[in-house]
C-alpha atoms as a PDB file:
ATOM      1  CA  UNK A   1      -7.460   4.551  23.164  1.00  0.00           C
ATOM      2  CA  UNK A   2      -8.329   8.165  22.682  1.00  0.00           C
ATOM      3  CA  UNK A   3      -7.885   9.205  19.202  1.00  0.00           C
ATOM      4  CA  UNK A   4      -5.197  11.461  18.598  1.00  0.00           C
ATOM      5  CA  UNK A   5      -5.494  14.507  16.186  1.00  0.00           C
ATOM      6  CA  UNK A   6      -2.443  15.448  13.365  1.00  0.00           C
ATOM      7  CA  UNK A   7      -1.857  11.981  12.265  1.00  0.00           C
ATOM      8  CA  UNK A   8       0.450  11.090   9.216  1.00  0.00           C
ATOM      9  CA  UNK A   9      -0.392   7.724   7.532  1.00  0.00           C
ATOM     10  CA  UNK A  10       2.119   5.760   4.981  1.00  0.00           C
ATOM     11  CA  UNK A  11       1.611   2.306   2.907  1.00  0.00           C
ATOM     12  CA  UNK A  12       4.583   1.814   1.352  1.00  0.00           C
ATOM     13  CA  UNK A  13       5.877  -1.638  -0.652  1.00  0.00           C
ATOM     14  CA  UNK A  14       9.287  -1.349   0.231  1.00  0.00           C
ATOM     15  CA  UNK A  15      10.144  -4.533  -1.364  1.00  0.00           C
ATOM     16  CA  UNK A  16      12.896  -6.034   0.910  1.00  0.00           C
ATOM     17  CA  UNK A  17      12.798  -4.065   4.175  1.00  0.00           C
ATOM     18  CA  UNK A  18      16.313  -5.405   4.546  1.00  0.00           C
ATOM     19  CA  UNK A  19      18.017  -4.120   1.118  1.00  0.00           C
ATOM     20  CA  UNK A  20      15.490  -0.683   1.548  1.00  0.00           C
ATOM     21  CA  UNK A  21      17.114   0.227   5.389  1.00  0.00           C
ATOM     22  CA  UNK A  22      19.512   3.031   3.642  1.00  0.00           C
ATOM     23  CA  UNK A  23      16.646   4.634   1.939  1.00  0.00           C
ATOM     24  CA  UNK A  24      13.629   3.639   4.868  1.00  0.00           C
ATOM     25  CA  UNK A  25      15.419   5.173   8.023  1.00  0.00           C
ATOM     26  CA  UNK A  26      16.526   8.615   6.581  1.00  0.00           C
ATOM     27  CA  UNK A  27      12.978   8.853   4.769  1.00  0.00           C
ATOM     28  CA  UNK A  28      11.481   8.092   8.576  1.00  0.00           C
ATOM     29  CA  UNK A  29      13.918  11.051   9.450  1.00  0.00           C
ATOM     30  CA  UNK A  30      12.933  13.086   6.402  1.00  0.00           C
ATOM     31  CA  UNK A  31       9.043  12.936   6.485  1.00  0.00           C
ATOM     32  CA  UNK A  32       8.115  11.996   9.783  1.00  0.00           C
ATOM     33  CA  UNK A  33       4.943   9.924   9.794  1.00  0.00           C
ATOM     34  CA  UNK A  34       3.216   8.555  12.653  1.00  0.00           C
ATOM     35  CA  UNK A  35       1.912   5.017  11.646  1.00  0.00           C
ATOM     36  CA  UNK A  36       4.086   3.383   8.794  1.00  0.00           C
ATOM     37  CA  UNK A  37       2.430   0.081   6.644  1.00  0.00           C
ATOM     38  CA  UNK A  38       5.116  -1.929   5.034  1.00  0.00           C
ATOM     39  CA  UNK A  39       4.471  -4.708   2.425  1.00  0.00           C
ATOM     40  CA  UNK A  40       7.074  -7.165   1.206  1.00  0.00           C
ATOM     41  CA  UNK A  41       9.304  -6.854   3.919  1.00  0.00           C
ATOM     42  CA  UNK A  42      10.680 -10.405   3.246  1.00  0.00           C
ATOM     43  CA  UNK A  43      11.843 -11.030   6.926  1.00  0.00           C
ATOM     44  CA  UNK A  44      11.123 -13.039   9.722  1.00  0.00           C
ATOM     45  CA  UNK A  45       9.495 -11.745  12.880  1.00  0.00           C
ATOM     46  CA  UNK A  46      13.010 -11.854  14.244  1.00  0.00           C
ATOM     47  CA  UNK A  47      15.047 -10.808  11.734  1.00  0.00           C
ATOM     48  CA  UNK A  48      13.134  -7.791  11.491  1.00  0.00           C
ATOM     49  CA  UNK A  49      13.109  -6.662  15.286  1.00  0.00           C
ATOM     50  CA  UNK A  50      17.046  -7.841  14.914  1.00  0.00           C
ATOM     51  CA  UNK A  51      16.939  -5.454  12.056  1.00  0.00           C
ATOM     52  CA  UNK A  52      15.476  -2.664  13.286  1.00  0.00           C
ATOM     53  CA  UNK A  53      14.007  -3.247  16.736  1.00  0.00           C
ATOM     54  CA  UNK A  54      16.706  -0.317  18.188  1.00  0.00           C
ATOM     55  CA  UNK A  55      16.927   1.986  15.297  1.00  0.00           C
ATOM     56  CA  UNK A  56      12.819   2.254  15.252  1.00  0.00           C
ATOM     57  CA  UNK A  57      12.929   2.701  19.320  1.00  0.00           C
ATOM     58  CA  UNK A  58      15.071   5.754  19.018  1.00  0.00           C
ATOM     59  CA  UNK A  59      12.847   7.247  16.535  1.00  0.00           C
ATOM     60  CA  UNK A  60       9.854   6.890  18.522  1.00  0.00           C
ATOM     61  CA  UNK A  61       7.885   3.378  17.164  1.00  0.00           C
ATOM     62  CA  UNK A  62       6.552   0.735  18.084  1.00  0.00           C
ATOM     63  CA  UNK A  63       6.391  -2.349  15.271  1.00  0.00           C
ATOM     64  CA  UNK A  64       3.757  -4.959  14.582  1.00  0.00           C
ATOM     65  CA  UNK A  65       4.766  -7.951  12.473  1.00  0.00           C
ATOM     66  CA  UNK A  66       3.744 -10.544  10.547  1.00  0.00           C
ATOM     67  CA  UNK A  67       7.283 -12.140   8.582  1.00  0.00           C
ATOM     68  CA  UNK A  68       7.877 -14.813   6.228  1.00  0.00           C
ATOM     69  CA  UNK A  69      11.550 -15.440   5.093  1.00  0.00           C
ATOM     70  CA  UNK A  70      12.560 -14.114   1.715  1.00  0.00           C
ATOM     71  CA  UNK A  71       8.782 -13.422   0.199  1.00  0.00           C
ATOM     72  CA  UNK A  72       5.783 -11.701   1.737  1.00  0.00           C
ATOM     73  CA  UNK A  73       5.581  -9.946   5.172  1.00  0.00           C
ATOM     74  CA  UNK A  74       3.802  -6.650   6.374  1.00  0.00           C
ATOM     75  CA  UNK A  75       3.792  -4.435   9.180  1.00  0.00           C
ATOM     76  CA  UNK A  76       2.670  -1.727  11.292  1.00  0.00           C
ATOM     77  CA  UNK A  77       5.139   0.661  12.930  1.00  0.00           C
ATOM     78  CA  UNK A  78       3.339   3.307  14.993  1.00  0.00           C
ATOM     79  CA  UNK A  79       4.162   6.265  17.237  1.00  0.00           C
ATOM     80  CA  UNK A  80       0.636   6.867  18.770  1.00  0.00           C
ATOM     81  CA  UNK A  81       0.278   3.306  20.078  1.00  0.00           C
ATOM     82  CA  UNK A  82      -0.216  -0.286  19.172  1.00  0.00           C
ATOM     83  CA  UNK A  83      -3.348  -2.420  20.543  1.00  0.00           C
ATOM     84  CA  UNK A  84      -5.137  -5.715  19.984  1.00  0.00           C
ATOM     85  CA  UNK A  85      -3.163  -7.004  17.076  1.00  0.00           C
ATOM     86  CA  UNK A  86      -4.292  -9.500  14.983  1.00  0.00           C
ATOM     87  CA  UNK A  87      -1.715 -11.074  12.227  1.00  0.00           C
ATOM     88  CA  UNK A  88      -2.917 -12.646   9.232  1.00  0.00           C
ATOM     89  CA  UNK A  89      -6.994 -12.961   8.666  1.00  0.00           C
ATOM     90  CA  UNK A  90      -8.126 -15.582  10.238  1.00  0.00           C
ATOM     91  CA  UNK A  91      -9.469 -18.834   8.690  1.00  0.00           C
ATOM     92  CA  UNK A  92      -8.396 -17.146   5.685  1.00  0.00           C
ATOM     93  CA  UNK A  93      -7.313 -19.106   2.621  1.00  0.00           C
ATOM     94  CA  UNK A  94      -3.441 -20.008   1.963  1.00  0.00           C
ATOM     95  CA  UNK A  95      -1.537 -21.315  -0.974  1.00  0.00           C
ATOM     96  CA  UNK A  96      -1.946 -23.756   0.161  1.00  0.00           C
ATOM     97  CA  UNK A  97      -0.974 -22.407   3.380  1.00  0.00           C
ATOM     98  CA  UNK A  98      -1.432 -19.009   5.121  1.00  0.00           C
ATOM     99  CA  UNK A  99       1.198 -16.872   3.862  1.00  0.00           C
ATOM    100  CA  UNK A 100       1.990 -13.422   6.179  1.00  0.00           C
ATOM    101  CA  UNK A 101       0.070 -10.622   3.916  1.00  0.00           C
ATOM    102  CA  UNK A 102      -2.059  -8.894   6.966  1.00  0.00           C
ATOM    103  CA  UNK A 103      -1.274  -7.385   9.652  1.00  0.00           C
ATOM    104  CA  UNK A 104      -3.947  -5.214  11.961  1.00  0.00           C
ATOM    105  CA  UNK A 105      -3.564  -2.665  15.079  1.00  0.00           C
ATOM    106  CA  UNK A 106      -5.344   0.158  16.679  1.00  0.00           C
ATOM    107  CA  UNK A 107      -3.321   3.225  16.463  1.00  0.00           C
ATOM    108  CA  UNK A 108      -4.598   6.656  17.895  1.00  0.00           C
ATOM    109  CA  UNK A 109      -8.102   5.156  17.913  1.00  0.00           C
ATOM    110  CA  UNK A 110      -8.070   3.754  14.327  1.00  0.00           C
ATOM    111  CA  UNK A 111      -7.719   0.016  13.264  1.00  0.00           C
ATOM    112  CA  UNK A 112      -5.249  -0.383  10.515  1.00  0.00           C
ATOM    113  CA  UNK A 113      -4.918  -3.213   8.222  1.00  0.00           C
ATOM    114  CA  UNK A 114      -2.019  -3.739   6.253  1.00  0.00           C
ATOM    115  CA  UNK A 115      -2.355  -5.742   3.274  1.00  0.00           C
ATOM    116  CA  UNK A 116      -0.288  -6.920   0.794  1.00  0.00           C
ATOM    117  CA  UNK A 117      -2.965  -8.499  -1.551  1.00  0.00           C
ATOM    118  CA  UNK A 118      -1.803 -11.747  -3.703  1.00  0.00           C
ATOM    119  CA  UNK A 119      -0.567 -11.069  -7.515  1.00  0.00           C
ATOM    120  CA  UNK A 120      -2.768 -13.122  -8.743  1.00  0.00           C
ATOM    121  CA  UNK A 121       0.306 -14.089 -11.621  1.00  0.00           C
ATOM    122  CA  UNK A 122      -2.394 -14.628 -14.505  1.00  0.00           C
ATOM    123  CA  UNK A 123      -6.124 -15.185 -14.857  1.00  0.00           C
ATOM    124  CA  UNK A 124      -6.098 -18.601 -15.584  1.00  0.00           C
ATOM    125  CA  UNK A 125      -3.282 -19.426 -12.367  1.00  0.00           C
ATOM    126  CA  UNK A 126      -4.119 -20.719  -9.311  1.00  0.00           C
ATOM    127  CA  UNK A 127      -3.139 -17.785  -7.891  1.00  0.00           C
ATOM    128  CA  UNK A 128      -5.808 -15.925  -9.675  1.00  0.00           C
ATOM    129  CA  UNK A 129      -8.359 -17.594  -7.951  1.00  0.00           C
ATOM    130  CA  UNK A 130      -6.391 -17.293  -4.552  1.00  0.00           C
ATOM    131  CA  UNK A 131      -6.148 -13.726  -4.746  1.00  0.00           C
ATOM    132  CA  UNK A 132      -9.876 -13.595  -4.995  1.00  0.00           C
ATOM    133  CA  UNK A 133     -10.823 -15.947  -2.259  1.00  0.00           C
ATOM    134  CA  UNK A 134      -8.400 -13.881   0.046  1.00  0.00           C
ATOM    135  CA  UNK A 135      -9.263 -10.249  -0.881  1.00  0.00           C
ATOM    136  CA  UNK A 136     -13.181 -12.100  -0.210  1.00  0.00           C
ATOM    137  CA  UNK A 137     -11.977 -13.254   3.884  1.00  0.00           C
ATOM    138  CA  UNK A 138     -10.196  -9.989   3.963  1.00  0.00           C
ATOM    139  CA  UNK A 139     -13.634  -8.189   3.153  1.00  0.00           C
ATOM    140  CA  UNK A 140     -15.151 -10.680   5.916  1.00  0.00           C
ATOM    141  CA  UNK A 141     -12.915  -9.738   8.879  1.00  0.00           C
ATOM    142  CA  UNK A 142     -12.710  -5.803   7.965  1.00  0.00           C
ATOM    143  CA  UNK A 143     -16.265  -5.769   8.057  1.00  0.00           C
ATOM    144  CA  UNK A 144     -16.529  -7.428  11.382  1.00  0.00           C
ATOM    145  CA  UNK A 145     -13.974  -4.415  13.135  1.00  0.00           C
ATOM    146  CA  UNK A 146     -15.157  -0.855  14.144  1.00  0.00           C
ATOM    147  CA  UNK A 147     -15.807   1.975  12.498  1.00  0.00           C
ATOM    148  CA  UNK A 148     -13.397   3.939  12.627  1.00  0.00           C
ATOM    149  CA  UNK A 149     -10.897   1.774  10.057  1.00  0.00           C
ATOM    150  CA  UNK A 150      -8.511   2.212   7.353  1.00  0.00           C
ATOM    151  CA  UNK A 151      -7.177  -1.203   4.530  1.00  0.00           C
ATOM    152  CA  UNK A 152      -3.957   0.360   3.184  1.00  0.00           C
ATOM    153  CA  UNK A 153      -1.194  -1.434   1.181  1.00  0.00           C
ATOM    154  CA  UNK A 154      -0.263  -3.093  -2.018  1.00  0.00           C
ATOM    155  CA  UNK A 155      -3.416  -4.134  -3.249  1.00  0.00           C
ATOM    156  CA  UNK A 156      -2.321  -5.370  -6.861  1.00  0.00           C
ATOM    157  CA  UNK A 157      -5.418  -4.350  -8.081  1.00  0.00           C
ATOM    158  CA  UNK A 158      -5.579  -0.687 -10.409  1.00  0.00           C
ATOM    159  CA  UNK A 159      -9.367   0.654  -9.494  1.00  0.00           C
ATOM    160  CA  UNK A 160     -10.025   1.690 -12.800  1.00  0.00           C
ATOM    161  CA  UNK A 161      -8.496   2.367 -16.152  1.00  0.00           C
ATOM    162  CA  UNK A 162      -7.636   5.446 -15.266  1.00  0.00           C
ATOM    163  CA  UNK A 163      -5.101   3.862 -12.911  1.00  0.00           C
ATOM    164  CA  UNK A 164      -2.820   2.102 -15.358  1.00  0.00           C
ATOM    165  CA  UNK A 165      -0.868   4.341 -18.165  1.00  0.00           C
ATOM    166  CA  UNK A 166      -2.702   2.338 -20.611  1.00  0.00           C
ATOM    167  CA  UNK A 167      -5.308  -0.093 -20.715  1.00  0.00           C
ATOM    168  CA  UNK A 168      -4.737  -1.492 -23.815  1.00  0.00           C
ATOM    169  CA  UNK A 169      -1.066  -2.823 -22.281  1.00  0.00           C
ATOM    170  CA  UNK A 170      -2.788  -4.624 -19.795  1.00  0.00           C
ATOM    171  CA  UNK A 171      -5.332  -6.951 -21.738  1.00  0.00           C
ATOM    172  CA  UNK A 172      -5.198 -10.483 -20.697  1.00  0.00           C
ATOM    173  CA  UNK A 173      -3.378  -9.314 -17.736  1.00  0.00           C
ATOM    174  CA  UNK A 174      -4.106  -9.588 -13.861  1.00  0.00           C
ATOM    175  CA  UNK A 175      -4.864  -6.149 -11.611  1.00  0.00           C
ATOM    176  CA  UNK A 176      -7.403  -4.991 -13.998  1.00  0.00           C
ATOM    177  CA  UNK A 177      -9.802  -7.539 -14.512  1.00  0.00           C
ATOM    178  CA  UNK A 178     -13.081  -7.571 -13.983  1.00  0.00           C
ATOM    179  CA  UNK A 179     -13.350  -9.692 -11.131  1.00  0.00           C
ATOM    180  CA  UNK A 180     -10.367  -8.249  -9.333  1.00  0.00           C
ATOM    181  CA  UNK A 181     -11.849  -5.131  -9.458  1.00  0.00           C
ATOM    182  CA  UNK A 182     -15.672  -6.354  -8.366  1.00  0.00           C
ATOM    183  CA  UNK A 183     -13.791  -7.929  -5.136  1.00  0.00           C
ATOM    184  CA  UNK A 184     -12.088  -4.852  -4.493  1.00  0.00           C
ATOM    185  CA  UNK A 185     -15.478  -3.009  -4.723  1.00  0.00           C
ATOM    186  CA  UNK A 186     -16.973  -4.953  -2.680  1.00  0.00           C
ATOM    187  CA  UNK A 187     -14.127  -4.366  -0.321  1.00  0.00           C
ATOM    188  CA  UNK A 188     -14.658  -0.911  -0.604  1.00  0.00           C
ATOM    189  CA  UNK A 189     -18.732  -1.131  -0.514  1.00  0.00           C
ATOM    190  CA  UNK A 190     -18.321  -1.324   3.170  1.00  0.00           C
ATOM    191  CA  UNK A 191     -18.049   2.398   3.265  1.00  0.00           C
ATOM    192  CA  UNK A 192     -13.900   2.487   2.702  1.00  0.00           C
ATOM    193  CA  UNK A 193     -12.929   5.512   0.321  1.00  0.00           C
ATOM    194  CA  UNK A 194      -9.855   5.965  -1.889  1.00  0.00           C
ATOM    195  CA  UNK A 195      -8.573   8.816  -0.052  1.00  0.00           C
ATOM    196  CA  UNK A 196      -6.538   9.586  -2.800  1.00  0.00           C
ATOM    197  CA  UNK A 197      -8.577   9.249  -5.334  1.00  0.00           C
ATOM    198  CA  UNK A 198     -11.471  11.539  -3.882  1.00  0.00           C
ATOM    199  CA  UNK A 199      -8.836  14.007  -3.367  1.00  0.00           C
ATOM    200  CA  UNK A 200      -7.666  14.116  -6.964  1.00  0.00           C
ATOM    201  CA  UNK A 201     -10.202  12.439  -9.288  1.00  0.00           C
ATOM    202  CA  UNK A 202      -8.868  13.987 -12.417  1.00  0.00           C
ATOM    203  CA  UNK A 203      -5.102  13.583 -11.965  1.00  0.00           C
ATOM    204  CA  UNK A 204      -2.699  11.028 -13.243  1.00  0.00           C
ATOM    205  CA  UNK A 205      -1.732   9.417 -10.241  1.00  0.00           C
ATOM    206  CA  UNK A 206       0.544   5.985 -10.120  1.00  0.00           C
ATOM    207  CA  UNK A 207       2.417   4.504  -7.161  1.00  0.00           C
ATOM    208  CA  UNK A 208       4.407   1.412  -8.695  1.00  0.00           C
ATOM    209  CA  UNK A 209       7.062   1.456 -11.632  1.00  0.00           C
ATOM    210  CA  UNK A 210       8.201  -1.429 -13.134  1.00  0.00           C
ATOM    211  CA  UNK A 211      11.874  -1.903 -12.412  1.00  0.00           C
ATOM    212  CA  UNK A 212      12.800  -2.576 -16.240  1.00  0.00           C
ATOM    213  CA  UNK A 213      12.632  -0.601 -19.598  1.00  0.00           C
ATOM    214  CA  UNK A 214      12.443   2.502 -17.823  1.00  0.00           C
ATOM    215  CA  UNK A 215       9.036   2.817 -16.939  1.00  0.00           C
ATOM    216  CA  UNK A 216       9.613   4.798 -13.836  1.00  0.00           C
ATOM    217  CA  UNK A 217      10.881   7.571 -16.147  1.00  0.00           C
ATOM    218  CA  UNK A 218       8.522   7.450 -18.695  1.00  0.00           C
ATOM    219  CA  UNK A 219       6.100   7.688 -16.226  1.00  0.00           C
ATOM    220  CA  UNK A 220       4.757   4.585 -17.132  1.00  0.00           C
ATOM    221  CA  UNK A 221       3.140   3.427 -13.919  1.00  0.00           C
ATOM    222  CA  UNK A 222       0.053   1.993 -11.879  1.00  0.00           C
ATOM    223  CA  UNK A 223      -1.724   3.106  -8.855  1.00  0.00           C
ATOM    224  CA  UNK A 224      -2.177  -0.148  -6.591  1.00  0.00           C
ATOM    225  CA  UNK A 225      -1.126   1.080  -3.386  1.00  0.00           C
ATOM    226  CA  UNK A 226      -4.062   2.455  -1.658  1.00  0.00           C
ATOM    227  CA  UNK A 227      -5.243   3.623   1.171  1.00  0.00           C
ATOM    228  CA  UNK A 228      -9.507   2.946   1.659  1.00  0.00           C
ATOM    229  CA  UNK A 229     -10.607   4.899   4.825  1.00  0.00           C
ATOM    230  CA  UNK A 230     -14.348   4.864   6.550  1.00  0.00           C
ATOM    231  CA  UNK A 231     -15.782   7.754   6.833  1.00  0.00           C
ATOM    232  CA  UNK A 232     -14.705   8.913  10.290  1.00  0.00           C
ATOM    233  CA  UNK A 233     -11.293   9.098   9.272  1.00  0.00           C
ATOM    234  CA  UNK A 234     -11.615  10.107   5.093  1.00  0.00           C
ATOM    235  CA  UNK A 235     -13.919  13.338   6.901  1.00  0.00           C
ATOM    236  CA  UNK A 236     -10.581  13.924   8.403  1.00  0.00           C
ATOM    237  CA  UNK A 237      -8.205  14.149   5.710  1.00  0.00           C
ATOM    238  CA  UNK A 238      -6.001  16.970   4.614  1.00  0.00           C
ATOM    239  CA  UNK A 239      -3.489  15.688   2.139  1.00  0.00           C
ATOM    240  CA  UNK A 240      -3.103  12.481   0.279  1.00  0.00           C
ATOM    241  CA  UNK A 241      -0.272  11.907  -2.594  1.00  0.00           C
ATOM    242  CA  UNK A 242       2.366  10.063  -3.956  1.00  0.00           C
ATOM    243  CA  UNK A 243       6.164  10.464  -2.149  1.00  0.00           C
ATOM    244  CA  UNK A 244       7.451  10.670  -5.615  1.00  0.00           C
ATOM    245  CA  UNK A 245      10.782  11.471  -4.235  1.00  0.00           C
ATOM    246  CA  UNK A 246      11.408   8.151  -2.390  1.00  0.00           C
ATOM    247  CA  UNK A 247      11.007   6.492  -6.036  1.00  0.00           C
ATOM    248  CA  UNK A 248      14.098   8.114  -7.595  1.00  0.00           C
ATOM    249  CA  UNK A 249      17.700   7.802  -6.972  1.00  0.00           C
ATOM    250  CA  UNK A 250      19.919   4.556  -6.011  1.00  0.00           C
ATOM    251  CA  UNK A 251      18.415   1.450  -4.688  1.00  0.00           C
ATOM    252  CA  UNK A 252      14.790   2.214  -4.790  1.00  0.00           C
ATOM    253  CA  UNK A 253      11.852   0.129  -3.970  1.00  0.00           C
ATOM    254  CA  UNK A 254       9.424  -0.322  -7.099  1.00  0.00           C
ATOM    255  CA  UNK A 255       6.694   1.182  -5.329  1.00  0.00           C
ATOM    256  CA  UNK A 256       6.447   5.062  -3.606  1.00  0.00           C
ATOM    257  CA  UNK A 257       5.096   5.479  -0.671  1.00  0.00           C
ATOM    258  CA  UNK A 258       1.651   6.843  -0.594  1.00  0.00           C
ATOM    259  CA  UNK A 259       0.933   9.648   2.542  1.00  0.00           C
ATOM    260  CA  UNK A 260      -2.275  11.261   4.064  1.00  0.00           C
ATOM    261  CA  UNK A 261      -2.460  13.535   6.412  1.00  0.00           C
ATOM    262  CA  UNK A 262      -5.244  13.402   8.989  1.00  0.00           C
ATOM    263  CA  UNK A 263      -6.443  16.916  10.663  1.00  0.00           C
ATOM    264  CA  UNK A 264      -3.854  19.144   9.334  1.00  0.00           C
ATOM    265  CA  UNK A 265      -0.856  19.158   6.309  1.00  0.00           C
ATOM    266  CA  UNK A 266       2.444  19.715   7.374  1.00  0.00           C
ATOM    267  CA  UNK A 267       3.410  19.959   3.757  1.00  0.00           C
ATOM    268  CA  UNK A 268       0.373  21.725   2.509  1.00  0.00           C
ATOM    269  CA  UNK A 269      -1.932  20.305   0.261  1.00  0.00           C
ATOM    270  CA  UNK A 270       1.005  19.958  -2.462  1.00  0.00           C
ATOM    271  CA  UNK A 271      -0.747  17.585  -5.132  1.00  0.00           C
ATOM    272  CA  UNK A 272      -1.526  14.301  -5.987  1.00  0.00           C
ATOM    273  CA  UNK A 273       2.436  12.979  -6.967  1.00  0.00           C
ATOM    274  CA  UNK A 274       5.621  14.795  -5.339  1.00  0.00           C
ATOM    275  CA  UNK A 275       7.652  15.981  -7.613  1.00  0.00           C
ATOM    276  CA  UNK A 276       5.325  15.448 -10.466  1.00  0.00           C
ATOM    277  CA  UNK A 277       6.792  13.451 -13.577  1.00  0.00           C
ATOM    278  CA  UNK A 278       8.418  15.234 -16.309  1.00  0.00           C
ATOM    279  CA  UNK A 279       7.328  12.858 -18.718  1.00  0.00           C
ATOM    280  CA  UNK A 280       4.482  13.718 -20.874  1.00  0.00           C
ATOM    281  CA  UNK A 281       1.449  11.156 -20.926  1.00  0.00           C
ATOM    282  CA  UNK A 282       2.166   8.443 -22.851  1.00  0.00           C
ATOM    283  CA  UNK A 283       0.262   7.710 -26.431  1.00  0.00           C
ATOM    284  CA  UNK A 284      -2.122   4.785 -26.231  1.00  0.00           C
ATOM    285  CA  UNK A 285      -0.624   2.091 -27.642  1.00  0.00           C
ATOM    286  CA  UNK A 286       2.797   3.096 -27.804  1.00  0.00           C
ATOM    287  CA  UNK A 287       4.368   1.132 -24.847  1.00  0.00           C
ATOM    288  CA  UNK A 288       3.941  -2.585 -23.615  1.00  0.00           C
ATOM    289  CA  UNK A 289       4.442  -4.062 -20.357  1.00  0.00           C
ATOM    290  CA  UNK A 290       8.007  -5.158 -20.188  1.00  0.00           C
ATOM    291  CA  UNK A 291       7.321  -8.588 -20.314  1.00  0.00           C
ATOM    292  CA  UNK A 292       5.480  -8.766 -23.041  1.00  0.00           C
ATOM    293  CA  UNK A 293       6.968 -10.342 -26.382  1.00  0.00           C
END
């Protein structure tokens, strides 16, 4: 497949692709991009095409899934193409089976992967451990593709401190421990860069609110939806933020959709989160995670 030039990538946790339709097809509409990752999409393979199979055809796409009924699924919905598509990673671990949280395609000449990474619940869970033996196989089979490649999704891992609105909430909780964010380094040692983050690595940037105790307005966020490019397509990069927007209003998902634009910016290079937050920076300290005591 030749690749194609002007390319706008999404991830974007919509978080019930069923309950998000009145929000996802007008956003399509709105913004326009040419491959599409979804995480959580909570469907079967044929409830989804049922779904959407006819409104994605008249707008142009072509869909790779990987469904599970009412928890998990991802996938790929492209207008430059769809090739060689692998679901899931293979001999990867389950719990205790393999759950659908991968997806991967070549579109325009780039192999996508589509993750949406295990929570991991709580250090000392079960889970825990399963989140790091899977982000491990994902490392395994990424490595193994070409180079031209991009891992996008819901990772549920913040990168650094500077990804969370406060450390100090977070202690004893999962996303930003140390060995969640060694795997994900590891992940990333293979020559994958935060787009986003190299584009703005000064700048308050989240892309998931907590649904409860306003957090979304307070600004009181995380950034663990990312999108880790290799060099032949980060070199390419014009624009990478936060769809702000797509986070307000009724019926939201929990999570924005994160955008780059490969080759040229349709928008302009607007900054890192669109609209940014009115809310001032939090004080450390001053808020905890909603469900803490």
């Amino acid at each position: 497949m030749r690749t194609l030039r002007g390319v706008r990538i999404v991830t974007w946790n919509v978080n019930s692709v069923k309950q998000r339709v009145p929000r996802l097809l007008p956003w399509l509409d709105e913004r326009k991009p040419d491959v599409v990752c979804l995480q959580e999409t909570k469907l079967t393979d044929d409830a989804f095409g049922a779904l959407l199979d006819d409104e994605l055809h008249a707008r142009g796409y072509e869909a790779a899934v990987h469904g599970q009924g009412a928890w998990n699924g991802v996938a790929i919905l492209s207008k430059v193409g769809i090739e060689d598509v692998v679901r899931g990673i293979p001999d990867g671990p389950g719990f205790p089976d393999p759950e659908a949280r991968a997806v991967t395609a070549t579109c325009g000449g780039i192999r996508f992967t589509c993750v949406y990474v295990p929570n991991g619940r709580a250090p000392d869970d079960p889970h825990y451990a399963y989140k790091l033996e899977w982000v491990s196989a994902l490392k395994d089979m990424v490595e193994a593709g070409p180079e031209a490649k991009v891992v996008l999704g819901d990772v549920n891992i913040a990168p650094t401190d500077d990804d969370v609105f406060d450390p100090a909430a977070y202690v004893g909780s999962t996303h930003v421990t140390a060995p969640e964010r060694d795997a994900l380094a590891s992940l990333q040692a293979l020559g994958l860069r935060d787009v986003v983050r190299d584009r703005w690595p000064d700048e308050r940037v989240f892309s998931y609110w907590d649904y409860r105790a306003g957090m979304f307005h307070k600004d009181l966020g995380m950034r663990i939806d990312l999108v880790l490019a290799s060099a032949p397509v980060a070199e390419r990069v014009k624009a990478a933020w936060i769809d702000r927007q797509a986070r307000k209003g009724s019926g939201p998902s929990d999570h924005a959709p994160v955008i780059v634009d490969l080759d040229e910016a349709p928008d302009g290079d607007i900054g890192p989160v669109v609209p940014p937050p009115s809310a001032k920076p939090a004080k450390r300290g001053s808020h905890k995670l909603p469900q803490s005591p």
